[in-house]
C-alpha atoms as a PDB file:
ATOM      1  CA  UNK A   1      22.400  -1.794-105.590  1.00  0.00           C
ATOM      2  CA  UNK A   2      21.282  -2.250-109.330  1.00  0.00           C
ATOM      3  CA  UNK A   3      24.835  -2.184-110.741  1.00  0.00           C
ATOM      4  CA  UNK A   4      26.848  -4.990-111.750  1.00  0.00           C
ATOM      5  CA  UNK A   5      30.233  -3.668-111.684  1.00  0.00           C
ATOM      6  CA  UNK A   6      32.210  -3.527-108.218  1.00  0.00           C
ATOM      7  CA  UNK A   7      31.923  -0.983-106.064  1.00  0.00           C
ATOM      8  CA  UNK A   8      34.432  -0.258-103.101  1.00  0.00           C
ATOM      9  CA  UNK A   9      33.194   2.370-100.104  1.00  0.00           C
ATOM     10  CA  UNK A  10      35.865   3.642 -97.880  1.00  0.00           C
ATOM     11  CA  UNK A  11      34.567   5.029 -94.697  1.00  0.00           C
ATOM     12  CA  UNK A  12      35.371   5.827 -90.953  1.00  0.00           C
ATOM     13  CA  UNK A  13      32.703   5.561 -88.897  1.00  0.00           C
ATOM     14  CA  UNK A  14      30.108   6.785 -91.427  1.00  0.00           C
ATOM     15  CA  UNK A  15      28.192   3.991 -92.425  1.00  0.00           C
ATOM     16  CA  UNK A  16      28.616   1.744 -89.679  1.00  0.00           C
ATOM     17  CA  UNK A  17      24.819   2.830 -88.720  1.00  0.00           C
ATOM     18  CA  UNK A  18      21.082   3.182 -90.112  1.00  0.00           C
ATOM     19  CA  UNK A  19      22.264   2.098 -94.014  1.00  0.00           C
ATOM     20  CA  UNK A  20      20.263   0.074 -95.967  1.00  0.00           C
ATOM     21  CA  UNK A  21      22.853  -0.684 -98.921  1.00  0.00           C
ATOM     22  CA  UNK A  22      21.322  -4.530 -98.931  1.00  0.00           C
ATOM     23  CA  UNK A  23      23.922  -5.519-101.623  1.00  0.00           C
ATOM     24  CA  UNK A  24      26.897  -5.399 -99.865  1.00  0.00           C
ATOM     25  CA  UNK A  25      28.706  -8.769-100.130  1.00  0.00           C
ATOM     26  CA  UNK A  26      32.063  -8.002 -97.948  1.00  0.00           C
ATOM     27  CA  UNK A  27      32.905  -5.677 -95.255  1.00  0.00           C
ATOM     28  CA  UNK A  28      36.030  -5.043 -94.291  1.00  0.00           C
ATOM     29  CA  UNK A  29      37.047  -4.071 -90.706  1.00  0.00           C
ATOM     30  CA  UNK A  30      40.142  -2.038 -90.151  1.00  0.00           C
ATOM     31  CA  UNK A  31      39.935  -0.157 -87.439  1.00  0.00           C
ATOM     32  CA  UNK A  32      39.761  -1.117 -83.846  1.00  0.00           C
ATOM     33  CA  UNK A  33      35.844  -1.681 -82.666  1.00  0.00           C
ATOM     34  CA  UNK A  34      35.651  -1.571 -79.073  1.00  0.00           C
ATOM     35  CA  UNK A  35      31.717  -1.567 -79.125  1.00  0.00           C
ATOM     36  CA  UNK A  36      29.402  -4.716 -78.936  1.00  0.00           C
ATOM     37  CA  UNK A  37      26.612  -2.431 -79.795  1.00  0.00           C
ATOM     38  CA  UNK A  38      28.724  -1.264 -82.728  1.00  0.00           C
ATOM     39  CA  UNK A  39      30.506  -4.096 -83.978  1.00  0.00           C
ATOM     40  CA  UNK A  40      26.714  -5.753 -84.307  1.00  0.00           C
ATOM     41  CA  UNK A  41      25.666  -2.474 -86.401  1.00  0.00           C
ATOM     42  CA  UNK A  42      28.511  -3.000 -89.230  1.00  0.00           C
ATOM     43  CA  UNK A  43      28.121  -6.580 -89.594  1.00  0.00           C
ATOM     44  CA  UNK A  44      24.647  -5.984 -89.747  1.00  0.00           C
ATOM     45  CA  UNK A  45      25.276  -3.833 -93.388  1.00  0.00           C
ATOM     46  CA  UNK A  46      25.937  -7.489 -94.568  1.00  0.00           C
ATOM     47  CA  UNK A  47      22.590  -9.096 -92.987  1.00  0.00           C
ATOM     48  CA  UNK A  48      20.503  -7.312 -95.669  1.00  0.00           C
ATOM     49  CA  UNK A  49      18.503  -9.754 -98.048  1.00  0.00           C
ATOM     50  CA  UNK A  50      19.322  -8.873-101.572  1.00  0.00           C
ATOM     51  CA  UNK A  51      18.108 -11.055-105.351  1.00  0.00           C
ATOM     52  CA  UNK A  52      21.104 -13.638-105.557  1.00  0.00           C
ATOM     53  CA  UNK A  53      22.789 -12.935-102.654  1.00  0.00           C
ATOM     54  CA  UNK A  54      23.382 -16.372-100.589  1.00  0.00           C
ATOM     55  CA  UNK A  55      25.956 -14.909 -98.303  1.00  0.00           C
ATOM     56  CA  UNK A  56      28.240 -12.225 -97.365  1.00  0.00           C
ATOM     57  CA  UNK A  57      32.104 -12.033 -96.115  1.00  0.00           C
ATOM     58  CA  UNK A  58      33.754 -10.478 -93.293  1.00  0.00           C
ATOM     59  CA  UNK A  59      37.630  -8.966 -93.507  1.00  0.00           C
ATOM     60  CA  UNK A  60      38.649  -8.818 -90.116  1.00  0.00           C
ATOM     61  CA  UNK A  61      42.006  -7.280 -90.081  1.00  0.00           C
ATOM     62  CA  UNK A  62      41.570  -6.194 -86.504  1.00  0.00           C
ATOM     63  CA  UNK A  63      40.477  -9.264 -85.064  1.00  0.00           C
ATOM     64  CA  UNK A  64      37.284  -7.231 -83.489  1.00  0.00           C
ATOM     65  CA  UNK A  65      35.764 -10.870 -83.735  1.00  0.00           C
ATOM     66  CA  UNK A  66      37.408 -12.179 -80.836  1.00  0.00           C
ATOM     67  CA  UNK A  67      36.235  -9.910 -78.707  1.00  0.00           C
ATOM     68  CA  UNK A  68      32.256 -10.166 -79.318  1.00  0.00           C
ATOM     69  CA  UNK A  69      31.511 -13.797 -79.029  1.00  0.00           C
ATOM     70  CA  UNK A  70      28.069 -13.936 -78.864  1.00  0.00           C
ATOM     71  CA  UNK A  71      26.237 -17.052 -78.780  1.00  0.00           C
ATOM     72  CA  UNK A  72      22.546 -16.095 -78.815  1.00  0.00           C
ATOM     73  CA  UNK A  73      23.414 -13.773 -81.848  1.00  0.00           C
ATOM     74  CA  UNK A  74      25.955 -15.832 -83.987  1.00  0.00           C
ATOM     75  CA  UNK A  75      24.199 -19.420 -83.601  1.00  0.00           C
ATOM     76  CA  UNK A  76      26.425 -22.365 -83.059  1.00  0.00           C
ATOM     77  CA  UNK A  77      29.760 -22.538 -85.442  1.00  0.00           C
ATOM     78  CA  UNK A  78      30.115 -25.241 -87.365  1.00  0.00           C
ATOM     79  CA  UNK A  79      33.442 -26.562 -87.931  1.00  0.00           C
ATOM     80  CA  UNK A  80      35.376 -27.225 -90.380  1.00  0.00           C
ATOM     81  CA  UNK A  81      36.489 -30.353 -92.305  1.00  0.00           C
ATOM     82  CA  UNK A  82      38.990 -32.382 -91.436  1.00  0.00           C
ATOM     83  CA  UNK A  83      42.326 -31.973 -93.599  1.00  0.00           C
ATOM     84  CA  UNK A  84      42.177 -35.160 -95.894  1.00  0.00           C
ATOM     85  CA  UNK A  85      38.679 -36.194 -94.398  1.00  0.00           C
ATOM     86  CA  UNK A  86      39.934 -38.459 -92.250  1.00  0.00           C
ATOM     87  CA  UNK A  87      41.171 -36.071 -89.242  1.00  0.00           C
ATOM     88  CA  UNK A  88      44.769 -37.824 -89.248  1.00  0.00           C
ATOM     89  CA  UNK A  89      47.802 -38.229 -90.953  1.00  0.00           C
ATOM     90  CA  UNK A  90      46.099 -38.815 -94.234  1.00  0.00           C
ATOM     91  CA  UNK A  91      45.560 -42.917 -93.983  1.00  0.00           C
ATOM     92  CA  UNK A  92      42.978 -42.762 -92.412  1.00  0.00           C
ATOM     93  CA  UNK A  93      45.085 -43.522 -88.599  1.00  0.00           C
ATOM     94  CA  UNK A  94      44.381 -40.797 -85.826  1.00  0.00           C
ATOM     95  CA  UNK A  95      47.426 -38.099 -85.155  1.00  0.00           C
ATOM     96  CA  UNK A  96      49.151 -38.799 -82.273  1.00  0.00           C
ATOM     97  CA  UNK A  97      48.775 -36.374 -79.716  1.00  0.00           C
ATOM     98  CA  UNK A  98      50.955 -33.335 -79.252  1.00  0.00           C
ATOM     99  CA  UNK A  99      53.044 -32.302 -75.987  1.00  0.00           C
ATOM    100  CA  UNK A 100      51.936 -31.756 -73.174  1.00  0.00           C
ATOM    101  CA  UNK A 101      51.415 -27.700 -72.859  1.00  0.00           C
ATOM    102  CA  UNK A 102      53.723 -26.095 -70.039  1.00  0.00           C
ATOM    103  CA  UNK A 103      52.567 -25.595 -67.119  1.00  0.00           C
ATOM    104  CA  UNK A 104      51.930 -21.665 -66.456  1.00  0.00           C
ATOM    105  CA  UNK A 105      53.673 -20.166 -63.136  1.00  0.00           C
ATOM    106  CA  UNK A 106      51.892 -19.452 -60.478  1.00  0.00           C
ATOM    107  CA  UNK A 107      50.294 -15.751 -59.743  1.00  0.00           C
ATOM    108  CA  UNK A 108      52.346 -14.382 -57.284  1.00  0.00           C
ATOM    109  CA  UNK A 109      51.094 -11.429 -55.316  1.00  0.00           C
ATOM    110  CA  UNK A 110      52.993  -8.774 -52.915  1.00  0.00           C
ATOM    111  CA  UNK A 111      50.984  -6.762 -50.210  1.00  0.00           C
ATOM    112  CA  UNK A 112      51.167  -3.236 -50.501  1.00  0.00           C
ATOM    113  CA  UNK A 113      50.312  -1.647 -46.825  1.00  0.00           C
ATOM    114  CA  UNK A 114      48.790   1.655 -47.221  1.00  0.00           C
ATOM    115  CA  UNK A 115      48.281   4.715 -44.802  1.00  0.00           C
ATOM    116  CA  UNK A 116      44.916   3.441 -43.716  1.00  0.00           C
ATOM    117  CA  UNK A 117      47.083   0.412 -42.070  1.00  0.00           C
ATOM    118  CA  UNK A 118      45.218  -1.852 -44.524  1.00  0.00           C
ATOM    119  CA  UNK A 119      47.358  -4.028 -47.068  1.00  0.00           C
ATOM    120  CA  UNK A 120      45.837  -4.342 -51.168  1.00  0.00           C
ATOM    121  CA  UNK A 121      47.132  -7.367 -53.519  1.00  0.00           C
ATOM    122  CA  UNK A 122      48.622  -6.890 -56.592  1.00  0.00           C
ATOM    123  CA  UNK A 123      50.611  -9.132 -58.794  1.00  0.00           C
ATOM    124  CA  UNK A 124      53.864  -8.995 -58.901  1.00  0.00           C
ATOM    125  CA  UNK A 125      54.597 -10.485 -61.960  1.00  0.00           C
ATOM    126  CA  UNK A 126      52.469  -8.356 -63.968  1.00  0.00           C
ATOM    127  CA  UNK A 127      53.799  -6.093 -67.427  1.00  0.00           C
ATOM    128  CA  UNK A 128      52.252  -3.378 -67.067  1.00  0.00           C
ATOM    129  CA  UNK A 129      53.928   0.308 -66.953  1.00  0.00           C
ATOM    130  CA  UNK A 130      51.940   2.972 -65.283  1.00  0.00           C
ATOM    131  CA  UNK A 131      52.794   6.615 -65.693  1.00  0.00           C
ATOM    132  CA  UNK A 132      52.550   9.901 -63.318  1.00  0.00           C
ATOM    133  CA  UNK A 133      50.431  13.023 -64.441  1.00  0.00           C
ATOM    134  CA  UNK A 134      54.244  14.069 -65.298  1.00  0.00           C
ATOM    135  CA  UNK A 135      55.254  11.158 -67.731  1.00  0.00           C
ATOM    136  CA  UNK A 136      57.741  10.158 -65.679  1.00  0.00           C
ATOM    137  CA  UNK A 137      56.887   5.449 -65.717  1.00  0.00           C
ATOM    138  CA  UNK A 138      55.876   4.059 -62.619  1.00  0.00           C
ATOM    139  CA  UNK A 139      55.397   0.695 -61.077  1.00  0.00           C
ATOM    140  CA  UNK A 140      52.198  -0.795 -60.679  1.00  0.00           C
ATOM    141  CA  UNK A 141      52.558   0.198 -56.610  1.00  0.00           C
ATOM    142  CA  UNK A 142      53.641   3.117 -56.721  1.00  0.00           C
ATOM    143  CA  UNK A 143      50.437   4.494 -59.190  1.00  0.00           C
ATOM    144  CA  UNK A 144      48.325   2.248 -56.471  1.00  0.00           C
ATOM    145  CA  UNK A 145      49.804   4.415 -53.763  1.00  0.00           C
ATOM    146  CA  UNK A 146      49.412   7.554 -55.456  1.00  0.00           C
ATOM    147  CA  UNK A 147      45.646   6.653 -56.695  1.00  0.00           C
ATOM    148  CA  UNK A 148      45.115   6.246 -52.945  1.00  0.00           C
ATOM    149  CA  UNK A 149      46.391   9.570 -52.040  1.00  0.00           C
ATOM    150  CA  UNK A 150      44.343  11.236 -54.382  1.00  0.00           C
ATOM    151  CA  UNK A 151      41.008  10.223 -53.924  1.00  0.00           C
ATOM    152  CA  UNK A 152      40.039  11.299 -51.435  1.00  0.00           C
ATOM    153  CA  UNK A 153      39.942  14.564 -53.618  1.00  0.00           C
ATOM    154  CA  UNK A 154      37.019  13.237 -54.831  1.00  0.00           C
ATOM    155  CA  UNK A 155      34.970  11.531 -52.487  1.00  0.00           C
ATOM    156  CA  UNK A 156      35.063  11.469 -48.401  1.00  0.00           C
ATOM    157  CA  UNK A 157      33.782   7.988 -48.264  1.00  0.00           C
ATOM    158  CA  UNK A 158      32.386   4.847 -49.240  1.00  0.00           C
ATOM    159  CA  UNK A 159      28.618   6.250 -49.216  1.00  0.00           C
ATOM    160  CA  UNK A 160      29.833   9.200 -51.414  1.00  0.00           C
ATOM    161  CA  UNK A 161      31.667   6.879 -54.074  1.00  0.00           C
ATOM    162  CA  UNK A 162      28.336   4.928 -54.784  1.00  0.00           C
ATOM    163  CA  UNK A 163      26.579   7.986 -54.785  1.00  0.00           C
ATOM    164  CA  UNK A 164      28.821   9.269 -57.497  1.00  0.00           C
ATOM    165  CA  UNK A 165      29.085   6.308 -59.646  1.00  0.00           C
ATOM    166  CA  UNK A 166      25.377   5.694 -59.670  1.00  0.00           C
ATOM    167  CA  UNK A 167      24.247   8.342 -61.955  1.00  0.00           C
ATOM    168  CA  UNK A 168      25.753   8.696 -65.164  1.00  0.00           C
ATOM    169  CA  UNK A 169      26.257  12.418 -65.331  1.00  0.00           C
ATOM    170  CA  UNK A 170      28.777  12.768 -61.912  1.00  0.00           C
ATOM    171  CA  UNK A 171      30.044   9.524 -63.118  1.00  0.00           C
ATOM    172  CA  UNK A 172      31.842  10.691 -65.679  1.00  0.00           C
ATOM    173  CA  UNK A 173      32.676  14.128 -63.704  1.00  0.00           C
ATOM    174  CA  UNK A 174      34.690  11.766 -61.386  1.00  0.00           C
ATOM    175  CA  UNK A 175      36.351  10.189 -64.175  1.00  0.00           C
ATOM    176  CA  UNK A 176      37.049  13.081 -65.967  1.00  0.00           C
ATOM    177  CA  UNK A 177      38.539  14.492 -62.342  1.00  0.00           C
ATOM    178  CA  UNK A 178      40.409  11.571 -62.450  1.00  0.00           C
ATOM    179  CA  UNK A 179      41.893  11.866 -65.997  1.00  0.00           C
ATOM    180  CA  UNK A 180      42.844  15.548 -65.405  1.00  0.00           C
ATOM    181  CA  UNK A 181      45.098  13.977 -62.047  1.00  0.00           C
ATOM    182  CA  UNK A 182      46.340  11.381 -64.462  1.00  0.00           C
ATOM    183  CA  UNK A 183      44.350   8.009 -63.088  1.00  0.00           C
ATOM    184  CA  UNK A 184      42.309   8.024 -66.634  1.00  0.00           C
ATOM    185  CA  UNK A 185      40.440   4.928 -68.274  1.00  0.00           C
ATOM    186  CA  UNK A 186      43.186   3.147 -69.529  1.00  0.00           C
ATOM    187  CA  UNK A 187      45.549   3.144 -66.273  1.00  0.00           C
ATOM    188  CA  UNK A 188      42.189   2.202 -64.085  1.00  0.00           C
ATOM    189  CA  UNK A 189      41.479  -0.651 -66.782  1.00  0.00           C
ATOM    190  CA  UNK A 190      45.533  -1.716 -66.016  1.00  0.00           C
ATOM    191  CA  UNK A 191      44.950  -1.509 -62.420  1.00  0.00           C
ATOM    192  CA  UNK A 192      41.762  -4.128 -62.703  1.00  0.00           C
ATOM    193  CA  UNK A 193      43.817  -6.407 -64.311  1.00  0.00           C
ATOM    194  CA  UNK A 194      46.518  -6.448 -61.729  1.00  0.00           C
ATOM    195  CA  UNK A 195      44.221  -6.588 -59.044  1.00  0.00           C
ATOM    196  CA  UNK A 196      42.361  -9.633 -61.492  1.00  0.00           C
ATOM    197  CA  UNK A 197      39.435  -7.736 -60.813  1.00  0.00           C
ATOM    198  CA  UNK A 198      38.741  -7.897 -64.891  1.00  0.00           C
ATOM    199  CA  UNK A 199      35.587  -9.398 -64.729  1.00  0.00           C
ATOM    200  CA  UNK A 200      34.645  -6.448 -62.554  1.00  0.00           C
ATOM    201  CA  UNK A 201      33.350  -2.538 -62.879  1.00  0.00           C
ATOM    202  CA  UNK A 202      36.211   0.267 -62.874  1.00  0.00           C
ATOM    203  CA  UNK A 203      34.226   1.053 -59.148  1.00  0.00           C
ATOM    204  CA  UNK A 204      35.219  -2.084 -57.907  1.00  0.00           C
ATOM    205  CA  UNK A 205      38.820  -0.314 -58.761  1.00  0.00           C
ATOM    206  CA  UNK A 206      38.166   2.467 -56.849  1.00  0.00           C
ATOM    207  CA  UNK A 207      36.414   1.391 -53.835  1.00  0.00           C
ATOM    208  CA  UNK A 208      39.196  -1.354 -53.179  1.00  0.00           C
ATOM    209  CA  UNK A 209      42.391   1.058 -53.507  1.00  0.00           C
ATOM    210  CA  UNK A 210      40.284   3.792 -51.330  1.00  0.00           C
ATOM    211  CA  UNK A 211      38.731   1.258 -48.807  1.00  0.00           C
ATOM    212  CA  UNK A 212      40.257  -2.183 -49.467  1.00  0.00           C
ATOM    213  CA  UNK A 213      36.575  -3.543 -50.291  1.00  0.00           C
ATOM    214  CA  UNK A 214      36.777  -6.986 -52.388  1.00  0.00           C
ATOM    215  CA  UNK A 215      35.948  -6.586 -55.912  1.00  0.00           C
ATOM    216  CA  UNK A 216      32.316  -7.774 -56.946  1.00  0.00           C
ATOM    217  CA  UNK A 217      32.051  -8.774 -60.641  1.00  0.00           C
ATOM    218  CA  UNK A 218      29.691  -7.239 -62.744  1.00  0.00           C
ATOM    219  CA  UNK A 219      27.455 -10.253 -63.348  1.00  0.00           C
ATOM    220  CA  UNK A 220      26.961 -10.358 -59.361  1.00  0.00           C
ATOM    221  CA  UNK A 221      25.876  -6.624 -59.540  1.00  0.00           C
ATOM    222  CA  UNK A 222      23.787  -7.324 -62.315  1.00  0.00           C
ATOM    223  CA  UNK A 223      21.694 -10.036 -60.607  1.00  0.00           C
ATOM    224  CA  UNK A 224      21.829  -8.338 -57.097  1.00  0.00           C
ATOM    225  CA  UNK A 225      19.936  -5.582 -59.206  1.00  0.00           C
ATOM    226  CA  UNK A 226      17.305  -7.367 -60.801  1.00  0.00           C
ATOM    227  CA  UNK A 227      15.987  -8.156 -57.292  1.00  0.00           C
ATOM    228  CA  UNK A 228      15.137  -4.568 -56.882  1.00  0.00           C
ATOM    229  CA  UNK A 229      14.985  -3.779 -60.762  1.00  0.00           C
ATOM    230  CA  UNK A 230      12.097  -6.234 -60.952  1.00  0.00           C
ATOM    231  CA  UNK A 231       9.964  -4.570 -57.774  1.00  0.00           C
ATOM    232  CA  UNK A 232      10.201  -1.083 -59.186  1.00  0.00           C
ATOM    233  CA  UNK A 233       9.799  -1.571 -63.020  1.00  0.00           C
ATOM    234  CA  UNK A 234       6.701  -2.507 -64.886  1.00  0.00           C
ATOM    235  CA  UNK A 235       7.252  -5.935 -67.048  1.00  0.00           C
ATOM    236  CA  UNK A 236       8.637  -3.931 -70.297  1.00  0.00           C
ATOM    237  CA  UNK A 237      10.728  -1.804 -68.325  1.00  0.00           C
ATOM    238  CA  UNK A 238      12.248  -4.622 -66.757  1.00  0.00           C
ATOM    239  CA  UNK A 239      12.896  -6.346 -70.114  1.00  0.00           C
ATOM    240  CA  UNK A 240      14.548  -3.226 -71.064  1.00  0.00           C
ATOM    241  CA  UNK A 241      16.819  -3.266 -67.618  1.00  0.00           C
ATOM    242  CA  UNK A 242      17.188  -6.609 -67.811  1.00  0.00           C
ATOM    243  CA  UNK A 243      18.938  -6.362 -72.026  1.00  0.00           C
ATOM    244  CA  UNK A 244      20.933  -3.289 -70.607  1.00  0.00           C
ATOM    245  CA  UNK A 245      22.254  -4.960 -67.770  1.00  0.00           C
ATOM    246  CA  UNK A 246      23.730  -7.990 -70.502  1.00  0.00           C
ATOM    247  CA  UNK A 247      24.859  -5.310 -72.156  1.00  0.00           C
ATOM    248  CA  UNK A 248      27.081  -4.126 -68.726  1.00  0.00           C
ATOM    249  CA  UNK A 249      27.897  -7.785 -68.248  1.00  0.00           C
ATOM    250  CA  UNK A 250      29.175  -8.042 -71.586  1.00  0.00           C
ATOM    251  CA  UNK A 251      31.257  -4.671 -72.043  1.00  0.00           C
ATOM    252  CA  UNK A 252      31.673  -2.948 -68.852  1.00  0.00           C
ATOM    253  CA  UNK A 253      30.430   0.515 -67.038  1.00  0.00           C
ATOM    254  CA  UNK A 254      30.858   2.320 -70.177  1.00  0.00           C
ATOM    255  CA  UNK A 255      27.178   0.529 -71.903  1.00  0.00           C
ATOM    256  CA  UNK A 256      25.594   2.540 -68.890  1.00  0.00           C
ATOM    257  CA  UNK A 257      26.779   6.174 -69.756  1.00  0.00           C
ATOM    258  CA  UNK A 258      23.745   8.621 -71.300  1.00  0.00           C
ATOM    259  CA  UNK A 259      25.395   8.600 -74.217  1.00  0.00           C
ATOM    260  CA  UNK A 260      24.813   5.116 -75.084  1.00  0.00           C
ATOM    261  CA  UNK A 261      20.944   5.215 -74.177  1.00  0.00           C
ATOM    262  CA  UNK A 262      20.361   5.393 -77.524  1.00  0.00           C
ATOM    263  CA  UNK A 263      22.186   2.905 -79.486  1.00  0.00           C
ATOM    264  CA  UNK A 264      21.051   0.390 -76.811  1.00  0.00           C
ATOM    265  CA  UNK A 265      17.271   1.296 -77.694  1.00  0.00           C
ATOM    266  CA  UNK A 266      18.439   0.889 -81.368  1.00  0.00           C
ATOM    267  CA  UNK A 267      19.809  -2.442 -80.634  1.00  0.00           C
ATOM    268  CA  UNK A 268      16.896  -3.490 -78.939  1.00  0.00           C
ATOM    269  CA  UNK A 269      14.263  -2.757 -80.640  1.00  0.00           C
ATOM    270  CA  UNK A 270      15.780  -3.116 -84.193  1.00  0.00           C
ATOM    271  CA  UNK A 271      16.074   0.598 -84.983  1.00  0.00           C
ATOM    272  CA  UNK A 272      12.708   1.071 -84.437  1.00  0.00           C
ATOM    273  CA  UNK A 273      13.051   3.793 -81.433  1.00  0.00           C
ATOM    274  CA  UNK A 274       8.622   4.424 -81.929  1.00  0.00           C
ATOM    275  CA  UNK A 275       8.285   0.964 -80.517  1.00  0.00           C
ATOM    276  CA  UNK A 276      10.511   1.511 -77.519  1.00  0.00           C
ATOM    277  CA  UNK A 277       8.371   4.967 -76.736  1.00  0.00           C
ATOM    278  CA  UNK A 278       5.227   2.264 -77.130  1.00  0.00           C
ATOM    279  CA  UNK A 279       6.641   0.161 -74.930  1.00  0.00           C
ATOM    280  CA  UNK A 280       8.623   2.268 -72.567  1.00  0.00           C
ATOM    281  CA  UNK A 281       7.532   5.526 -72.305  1.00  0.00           C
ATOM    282  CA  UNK A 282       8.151   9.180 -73.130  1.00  0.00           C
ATOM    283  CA  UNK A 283      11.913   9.924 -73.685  1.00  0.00           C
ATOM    284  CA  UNK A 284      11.644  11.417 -70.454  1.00  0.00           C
ATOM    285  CA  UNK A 285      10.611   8.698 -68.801  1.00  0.00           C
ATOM    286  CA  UNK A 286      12.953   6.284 -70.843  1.00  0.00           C
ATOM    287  CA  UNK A 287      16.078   8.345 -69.432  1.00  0.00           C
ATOM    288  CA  UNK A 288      14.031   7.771 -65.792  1.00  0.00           C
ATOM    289  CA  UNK A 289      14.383   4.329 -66.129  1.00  0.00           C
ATOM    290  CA  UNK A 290      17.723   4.019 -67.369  1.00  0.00           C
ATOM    291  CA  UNK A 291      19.215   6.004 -65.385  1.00  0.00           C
ATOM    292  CA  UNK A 292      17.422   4.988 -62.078  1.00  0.00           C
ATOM    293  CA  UNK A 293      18.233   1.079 -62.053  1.00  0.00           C
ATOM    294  CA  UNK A 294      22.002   2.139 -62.003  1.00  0.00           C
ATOM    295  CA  UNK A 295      21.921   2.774 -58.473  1.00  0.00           C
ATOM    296  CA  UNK A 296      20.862  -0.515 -57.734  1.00  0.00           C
ATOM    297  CA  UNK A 297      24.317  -1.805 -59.252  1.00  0.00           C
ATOM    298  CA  UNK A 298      26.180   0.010 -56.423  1.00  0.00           C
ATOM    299  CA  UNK A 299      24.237  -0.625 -53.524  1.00  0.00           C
ATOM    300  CA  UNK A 300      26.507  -1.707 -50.709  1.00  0.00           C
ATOM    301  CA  UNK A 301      26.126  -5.466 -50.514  1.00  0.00           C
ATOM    302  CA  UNK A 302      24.175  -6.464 -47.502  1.00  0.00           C
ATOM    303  CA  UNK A 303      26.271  -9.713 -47.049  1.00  0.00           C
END
């Protein structure tokens, strides 16, 4: 920090965390960052106050920005000056306006009857190239008609499928079942976007091709949660609950596995993990309460 002459730092995934370097001016993102929790954590090397340092600048080469708007957290953007300062064509008259945009085509979906005599939706129109456990490519039906044939591998029924998903240790059992079949993350991920289910959890995937259920999005399981979250949690807890379940709003299932227990205790309490025990808890009964809301996500919905 006390030298004057430039210093570059290469680094993968090294310093992205618990560095206080607070004289770094520009940070450079080259890599993919697929991680609210983590994209906050490297900008954050830049937030650090620092004698004569007004500002700091961001190389997004990625374009990890555009995935982690964040309102509460960035403030409101201020935009930029007109070209010319007058907003126009440089004499001060307004631009005229530019054509129309095309209209987009219409979704169209085919029905896809299955064995259970039940049909499921998918788009027709949609890009995406599946493949089988053997490489061989596949069409988005037929890897919807062979995800229905093989889970039932996995689970014998509706009851059992929330059962699994709801803790986060036979969650990821099932999915890594599920990888080893060939239905991994990144197919299931496809799959919610052709049934537009995007805006949902990868169980909303599961439980429709298995059971044809309708897709809930994850900011109705969220507040169908708090309901109970708030009844069985002390006030701090709930706070707690209540940032994690943003969190799962925000990014998806995967801010819910143990792993990320941590970094989301981090986040919230500033790196200062002592004042989440304080608040919280023992570890033990931390991982209690973050791992016992979760079945309140998956609760079958009593409308």
């Amino acid at each position: 920090n006390e030298k004057t002459i430039p210093t570059v730092l290469t680094t993968s995934q090294k310093l992205s965390t618990g560095v206080d370097a607070r004289n770094v001016r520009n940070i450079v993102l080259m890599r993919p960052v697929n991680s609210m929790i983590e994209f906050k954590q490297i900008i954050g090397r830049g937030t650090r106050l620092y004698d004569g340092k007004d500002y700091f600048t961001i190389y997004d080469f990625v374009r990890a920005h555009h995935h982690f708007n964040d309102p509460e957290w960035d403030g409101d953007p201020i935009e930029p000056d007109p070209p010319g300062g007058g907003g126009g064509g440089g004499n001060g008259e307004p631009k005229p306006p530019g054509p129309m945009p095309e209209p987009q085509p219409a979704v169209v979906k085919i029905k896809i009857k299955l064995a259970d005599g039940k049909a499921r939706s998918i788009q027709s129109m949609t890009a995406t190239t599946f493949w089988s456990a053997d490489g061989k490519p596949m069409s988005a039906a037929q890897f919807l008609e062979s995800l229905f044939g093989a889970l039932p591998e996995f689970f014998k029924d509706e009851d059992e499928l929330r059962a699994l998903w709801s803790a986060p240790d036979t969650r990821r059992k099932l999915l890594e079942g599920l990888a080893e079949k060939g239905f991994g993350k990144e197919p299931l991920a496809e799959m919610q976007k052709v049934i537009e289910a995007q805006s949902s959890d990868l169980f909303d995937v599961l439980a429709y091709v298995a059971f044809a259920l309708a897709p809930q999005t994850r900011a109705e399981r969220a507040a169908m949660a708090k309901t109970e979250v708030h009844q069985q949690f002390t006030d701090r807890q709930q706070a707690f609950v209540d940032f994690v379940l943003a969190q799962y709003v925000k990014e998806g299932v995967e801010e819910l596995d143990a792993e990320k227990l941590t970094p989301l205790l981090r986040l919230r309490y500033n790196n200062a993990i002592a004042d989440a025990v304080a608040d919280l808890g023992s570890a033990d009964q931390i991982r209690k309460v973050f791992v016992g809301f979760q079945k309140y996500l998956y609760e079958a919905n009593p409308n």
